[in-house]
PDB file of N, CA and C in Angstrom:
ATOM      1  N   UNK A   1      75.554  99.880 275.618  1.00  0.00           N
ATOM      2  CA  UNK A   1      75.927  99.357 274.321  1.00  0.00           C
ATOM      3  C   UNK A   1      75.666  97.852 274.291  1.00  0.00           C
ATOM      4  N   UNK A   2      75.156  97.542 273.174  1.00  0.00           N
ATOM      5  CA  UNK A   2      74.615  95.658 273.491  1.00  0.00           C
ATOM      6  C   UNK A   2      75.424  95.264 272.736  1.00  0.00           C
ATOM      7  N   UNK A   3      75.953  94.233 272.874  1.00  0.00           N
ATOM      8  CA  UNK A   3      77.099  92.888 272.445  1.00  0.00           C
ATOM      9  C   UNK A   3      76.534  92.551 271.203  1.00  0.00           C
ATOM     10  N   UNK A   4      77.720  92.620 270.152  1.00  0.00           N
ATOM     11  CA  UNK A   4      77.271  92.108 269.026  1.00  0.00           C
ATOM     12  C   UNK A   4      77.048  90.137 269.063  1.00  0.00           C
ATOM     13  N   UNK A   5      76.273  89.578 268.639  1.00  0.00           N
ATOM     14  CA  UNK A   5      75.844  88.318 268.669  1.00  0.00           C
ATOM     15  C   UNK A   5      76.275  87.241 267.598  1.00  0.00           C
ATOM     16  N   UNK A   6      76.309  86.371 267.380  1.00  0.00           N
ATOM     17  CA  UNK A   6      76.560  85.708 266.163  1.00  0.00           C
ATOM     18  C   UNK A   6      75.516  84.862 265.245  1.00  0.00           C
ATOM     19  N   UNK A   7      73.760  85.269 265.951  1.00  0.00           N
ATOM     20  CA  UNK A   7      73.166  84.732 265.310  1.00  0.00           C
ATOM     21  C   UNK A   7      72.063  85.736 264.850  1.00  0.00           C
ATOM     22  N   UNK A   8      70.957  85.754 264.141  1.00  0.00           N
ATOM     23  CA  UNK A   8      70.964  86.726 263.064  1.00  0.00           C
ATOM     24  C   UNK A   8      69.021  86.010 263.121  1.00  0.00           C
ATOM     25  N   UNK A   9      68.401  86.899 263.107  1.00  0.00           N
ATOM     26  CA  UNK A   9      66.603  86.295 262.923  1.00  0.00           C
ATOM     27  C   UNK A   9      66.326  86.977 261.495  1.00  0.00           C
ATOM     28  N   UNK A  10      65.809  86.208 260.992  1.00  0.00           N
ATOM     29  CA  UNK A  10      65.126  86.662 259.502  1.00  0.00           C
ATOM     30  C   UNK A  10      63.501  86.669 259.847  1.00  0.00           C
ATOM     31  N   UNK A  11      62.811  88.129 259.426  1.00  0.00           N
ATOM     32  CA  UNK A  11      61.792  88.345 260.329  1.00  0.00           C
ATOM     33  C   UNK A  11      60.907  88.143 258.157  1.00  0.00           C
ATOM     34  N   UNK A  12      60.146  88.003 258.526  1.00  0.00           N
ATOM     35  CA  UNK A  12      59.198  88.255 257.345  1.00  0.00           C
ATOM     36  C   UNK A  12      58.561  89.605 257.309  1.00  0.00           C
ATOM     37  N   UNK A  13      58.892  90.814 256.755  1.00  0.00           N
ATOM     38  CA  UNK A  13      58.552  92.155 256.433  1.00  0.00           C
ATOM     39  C   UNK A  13      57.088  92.284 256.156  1.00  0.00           C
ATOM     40  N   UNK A  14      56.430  91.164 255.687  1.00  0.00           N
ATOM     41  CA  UNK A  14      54.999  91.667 255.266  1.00  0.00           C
ATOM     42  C   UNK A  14      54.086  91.210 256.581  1.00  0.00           C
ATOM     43  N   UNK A  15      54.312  89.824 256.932  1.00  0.00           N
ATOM     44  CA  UNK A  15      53.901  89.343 257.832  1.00  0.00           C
ATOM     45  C   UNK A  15      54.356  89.669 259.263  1.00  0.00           C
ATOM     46  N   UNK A  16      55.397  90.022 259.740  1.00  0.00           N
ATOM     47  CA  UNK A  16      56.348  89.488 260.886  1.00  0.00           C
ATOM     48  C   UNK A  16      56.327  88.216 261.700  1.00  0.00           C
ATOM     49  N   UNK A  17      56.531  87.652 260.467  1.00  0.00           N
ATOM     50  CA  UNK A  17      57.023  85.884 261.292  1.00  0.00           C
ATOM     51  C   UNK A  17      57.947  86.126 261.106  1.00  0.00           C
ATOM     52  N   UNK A  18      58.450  85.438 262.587  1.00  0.00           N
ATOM     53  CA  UNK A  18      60.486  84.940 262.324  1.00  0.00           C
ATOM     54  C   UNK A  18      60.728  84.098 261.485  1.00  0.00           C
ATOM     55  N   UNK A  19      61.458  84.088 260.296  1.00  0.00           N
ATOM     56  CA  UNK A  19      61.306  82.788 259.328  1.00  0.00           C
ATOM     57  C   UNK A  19      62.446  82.183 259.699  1.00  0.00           C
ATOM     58  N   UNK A  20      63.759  82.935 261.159  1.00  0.00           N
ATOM     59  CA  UNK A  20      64.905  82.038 261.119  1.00  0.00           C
ATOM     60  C   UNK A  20      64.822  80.018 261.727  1.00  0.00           C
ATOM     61  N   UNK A  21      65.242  79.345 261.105  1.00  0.00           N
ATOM     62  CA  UNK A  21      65.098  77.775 260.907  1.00  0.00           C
ATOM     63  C   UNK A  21      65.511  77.750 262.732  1.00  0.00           C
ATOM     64  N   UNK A  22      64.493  77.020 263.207  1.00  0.00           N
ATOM     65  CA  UNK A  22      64.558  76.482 264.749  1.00  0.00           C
ATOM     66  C   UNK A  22      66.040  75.545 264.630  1.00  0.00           C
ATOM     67  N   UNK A  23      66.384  75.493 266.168  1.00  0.00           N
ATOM     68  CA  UNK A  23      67.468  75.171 265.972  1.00  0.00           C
ATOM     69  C   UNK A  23      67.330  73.662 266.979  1.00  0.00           C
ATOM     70  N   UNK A  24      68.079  72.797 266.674  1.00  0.00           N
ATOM     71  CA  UNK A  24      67.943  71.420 266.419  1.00  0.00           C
ATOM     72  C   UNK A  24      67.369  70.979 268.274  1.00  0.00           C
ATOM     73  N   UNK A  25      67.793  72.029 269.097  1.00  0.00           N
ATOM     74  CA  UNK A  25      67.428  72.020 270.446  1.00  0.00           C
ATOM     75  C   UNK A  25      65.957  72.220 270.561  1.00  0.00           C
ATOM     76  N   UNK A  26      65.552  73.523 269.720  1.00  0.00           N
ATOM     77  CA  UNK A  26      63.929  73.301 270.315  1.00  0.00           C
ATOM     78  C   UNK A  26      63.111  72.681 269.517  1.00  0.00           C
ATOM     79  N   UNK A  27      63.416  72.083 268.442  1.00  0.00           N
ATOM     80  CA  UNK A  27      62.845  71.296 267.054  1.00  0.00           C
ATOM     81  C   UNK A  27      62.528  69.870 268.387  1.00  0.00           C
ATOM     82  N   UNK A  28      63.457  69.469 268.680  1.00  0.00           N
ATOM     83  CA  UNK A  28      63.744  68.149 269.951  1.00  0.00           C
ATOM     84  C   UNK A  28      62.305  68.179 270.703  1.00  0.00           C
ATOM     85  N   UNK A  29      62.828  69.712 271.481  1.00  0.00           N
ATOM     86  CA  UNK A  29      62.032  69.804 272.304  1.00  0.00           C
ATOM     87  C   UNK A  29      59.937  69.886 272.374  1.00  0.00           C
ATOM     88  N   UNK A  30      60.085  70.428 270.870  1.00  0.00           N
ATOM     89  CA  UNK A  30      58.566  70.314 270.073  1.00  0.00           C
ATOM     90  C   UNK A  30      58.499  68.704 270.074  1.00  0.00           C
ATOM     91  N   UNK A  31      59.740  68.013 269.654  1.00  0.00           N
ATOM     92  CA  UNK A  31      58.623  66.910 269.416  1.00  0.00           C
ATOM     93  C   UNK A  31      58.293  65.897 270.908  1.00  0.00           C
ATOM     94  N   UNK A  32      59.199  66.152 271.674  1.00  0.00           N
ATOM     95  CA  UNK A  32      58.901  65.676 273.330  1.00  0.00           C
ATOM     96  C   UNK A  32      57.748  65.788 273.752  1.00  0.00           C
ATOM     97  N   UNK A  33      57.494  67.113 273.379  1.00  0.00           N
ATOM     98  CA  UNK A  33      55.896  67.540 273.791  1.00  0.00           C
ATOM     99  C   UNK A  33      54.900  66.937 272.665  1.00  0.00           C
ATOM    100  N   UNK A  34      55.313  66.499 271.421  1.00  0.00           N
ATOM    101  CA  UNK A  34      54.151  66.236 271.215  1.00  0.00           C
ATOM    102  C   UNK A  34      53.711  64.763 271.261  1.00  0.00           C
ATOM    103  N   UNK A  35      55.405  64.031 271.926  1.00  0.00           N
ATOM    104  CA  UNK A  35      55.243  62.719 272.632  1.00  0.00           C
ATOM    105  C   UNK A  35      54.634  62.642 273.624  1.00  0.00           C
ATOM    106  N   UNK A  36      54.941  63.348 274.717  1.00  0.00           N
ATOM    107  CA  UNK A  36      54.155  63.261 275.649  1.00  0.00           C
ATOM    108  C   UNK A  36      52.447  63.538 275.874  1.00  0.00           C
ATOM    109  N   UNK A  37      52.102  64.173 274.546  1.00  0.00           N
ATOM    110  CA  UNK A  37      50.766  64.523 274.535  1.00  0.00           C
ATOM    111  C   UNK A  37      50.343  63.217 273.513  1.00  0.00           C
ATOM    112  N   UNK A  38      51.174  62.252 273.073  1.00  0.00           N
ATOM    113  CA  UNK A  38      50.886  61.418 271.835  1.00  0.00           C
ATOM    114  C   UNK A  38      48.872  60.621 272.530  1.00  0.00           C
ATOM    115  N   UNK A  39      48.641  59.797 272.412  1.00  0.00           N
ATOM    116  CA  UNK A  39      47.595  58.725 272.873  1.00  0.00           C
ATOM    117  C   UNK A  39      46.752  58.335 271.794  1.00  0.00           C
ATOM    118  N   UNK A  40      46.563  57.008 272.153  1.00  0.00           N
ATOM    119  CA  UNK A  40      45.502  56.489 270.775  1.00  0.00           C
ATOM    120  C   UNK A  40      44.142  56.968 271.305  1.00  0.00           C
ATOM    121  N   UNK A  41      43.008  57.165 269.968  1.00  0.00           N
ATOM    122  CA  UNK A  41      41.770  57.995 270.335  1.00  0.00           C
ATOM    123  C   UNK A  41      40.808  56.855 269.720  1.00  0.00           C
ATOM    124  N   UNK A  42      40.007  56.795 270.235  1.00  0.00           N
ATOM    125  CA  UNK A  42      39.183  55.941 269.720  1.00  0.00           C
ATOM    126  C   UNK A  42      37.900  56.231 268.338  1.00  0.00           C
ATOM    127  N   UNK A  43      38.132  57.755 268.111  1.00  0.00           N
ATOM    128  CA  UNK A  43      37.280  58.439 267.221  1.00  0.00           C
ATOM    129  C   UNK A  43      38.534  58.021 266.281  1.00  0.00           C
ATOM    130  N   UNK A  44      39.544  58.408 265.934  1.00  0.00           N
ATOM    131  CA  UNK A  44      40.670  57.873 265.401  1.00  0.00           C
ATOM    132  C   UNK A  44      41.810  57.361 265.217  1.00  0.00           C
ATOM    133  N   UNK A  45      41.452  56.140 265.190  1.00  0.00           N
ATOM    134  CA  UNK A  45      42.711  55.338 265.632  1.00  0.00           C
ATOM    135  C   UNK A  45      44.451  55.123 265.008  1.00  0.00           C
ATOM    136  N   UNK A  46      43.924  55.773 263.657  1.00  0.00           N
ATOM    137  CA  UNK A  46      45.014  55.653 262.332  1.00  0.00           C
ATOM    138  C   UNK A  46      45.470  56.838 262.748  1.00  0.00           C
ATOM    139  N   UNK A  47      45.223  57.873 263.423  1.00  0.00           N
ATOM    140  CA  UNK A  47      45.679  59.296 263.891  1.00  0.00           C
ATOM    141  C   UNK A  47      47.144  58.996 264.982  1.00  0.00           C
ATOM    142  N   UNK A  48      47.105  57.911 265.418  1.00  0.00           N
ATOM    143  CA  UNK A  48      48.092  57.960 266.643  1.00  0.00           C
ATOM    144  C   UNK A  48      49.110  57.092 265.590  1.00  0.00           C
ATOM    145  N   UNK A  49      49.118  56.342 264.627  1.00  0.00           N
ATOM    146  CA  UNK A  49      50.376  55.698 264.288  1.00  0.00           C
ATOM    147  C   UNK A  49      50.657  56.719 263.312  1.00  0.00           C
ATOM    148  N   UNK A  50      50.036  57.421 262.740  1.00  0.00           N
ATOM    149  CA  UNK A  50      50.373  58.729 261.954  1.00  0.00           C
ATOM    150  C   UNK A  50      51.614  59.403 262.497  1.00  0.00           C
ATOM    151  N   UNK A  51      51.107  60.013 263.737  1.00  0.00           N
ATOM    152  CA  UNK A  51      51.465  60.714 264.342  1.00  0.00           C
ATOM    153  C   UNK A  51      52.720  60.590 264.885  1.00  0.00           C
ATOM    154  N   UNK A  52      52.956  58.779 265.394  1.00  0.00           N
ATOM    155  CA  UNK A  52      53.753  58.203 265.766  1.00  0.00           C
ATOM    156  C   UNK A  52      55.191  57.944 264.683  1.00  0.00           C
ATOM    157  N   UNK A  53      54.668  58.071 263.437  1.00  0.00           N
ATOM    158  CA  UNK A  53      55.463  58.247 262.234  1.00  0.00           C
ATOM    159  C   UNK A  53      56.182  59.351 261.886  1.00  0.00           C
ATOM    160  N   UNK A  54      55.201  60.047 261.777  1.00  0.00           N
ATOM    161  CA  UNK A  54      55.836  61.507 261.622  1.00  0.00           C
ATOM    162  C   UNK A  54      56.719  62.132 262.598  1.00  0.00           C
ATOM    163  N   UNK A  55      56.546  61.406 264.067  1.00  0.00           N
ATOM    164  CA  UNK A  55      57.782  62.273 264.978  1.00  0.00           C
ATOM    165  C   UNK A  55      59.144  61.250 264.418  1.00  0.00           C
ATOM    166  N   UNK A  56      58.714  59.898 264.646  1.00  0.00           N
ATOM    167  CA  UNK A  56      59.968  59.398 264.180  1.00  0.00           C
ATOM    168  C   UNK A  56      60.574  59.729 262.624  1.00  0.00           C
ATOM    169  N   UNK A  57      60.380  60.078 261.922  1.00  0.00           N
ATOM    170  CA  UNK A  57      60.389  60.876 260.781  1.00  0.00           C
ATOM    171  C   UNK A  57      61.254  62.172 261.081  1.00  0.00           C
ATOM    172  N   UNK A  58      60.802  63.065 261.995  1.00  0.00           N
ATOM    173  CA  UNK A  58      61.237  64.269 262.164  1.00  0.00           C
ATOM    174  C   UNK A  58      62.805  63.825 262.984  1.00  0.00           C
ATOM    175  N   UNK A  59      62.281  63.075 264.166  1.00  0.00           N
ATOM    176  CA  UNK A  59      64.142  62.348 264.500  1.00  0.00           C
ATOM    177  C   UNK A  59      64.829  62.273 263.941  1.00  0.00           C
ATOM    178  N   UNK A  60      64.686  61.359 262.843  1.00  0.00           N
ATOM    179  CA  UNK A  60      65.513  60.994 262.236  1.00  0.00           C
ATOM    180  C   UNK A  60      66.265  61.932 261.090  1.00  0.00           C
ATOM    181  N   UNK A  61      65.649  62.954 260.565  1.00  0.00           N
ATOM    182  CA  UNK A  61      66.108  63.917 260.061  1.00  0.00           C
ATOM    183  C   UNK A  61      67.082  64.874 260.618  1.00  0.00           C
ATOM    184  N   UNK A  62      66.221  65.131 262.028  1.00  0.00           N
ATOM    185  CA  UNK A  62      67.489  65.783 262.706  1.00  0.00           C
ATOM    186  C   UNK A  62      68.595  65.058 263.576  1.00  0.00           C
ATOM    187  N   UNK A  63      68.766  63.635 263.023  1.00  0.00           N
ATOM    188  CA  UNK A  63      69.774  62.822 263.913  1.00  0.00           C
ATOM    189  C   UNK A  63      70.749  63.261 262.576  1.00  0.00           C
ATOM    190  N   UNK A  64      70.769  63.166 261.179  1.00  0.00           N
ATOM    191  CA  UNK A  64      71.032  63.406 260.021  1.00  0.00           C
ATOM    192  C   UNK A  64      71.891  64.374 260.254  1.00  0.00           C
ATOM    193  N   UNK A  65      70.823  65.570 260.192  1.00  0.00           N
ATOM    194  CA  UNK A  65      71.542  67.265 260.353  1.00  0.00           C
ATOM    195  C   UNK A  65      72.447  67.356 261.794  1.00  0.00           C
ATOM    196  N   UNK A  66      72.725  66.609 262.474  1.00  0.00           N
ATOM    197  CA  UNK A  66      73.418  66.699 263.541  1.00  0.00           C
ATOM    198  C   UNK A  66      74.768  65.731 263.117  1.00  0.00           C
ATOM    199  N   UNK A  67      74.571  64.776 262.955  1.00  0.00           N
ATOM    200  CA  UNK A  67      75.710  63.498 262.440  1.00  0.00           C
ATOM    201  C   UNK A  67      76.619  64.355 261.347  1.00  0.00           C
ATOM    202  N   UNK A  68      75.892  65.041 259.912  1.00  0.00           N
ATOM    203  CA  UNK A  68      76.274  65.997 259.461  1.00  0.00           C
ATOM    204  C   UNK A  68      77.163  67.251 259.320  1.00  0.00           C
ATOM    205  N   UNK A  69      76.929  67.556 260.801  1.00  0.00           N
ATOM    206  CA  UNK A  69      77.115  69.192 261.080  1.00  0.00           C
ATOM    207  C   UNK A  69      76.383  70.149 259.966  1.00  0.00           C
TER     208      UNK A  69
END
């Protein structure tokens, strides 16, 4: 008999994507990795402060939803 759980996946029926919202732990953890993969390129250089924006962007949203509850 398996343990009832308290969290719940919303799968997409047509597609089967999980549409349930990542949770603030591996959202973190996506953007670590895509720090650690960050580097300026010399084919494009406006690509790395982009990039560099948008994670701090994404931080800060989820510093929000956390401060929040």
């Amino acid at each position: 008999m398996r343990e009832a759980t308290g969290s719940y996946r919303l799968i997409d029926l047509t597609g089967g994507r999980d549409l349930t919202p990542p949770r603030s732990s591996d959202r973190i953890m996506d953007l670590a990795d895509r720090l650690r993969r960050l580097a300026p390129s010399s084919r494009d250089p406006e690509r790395f402060h982009e990039e560099k924006s948008e994670i701090v962007h994404a931080l800060r949203i989820i510093a929000r939803e956390v401060a929040h509850g």
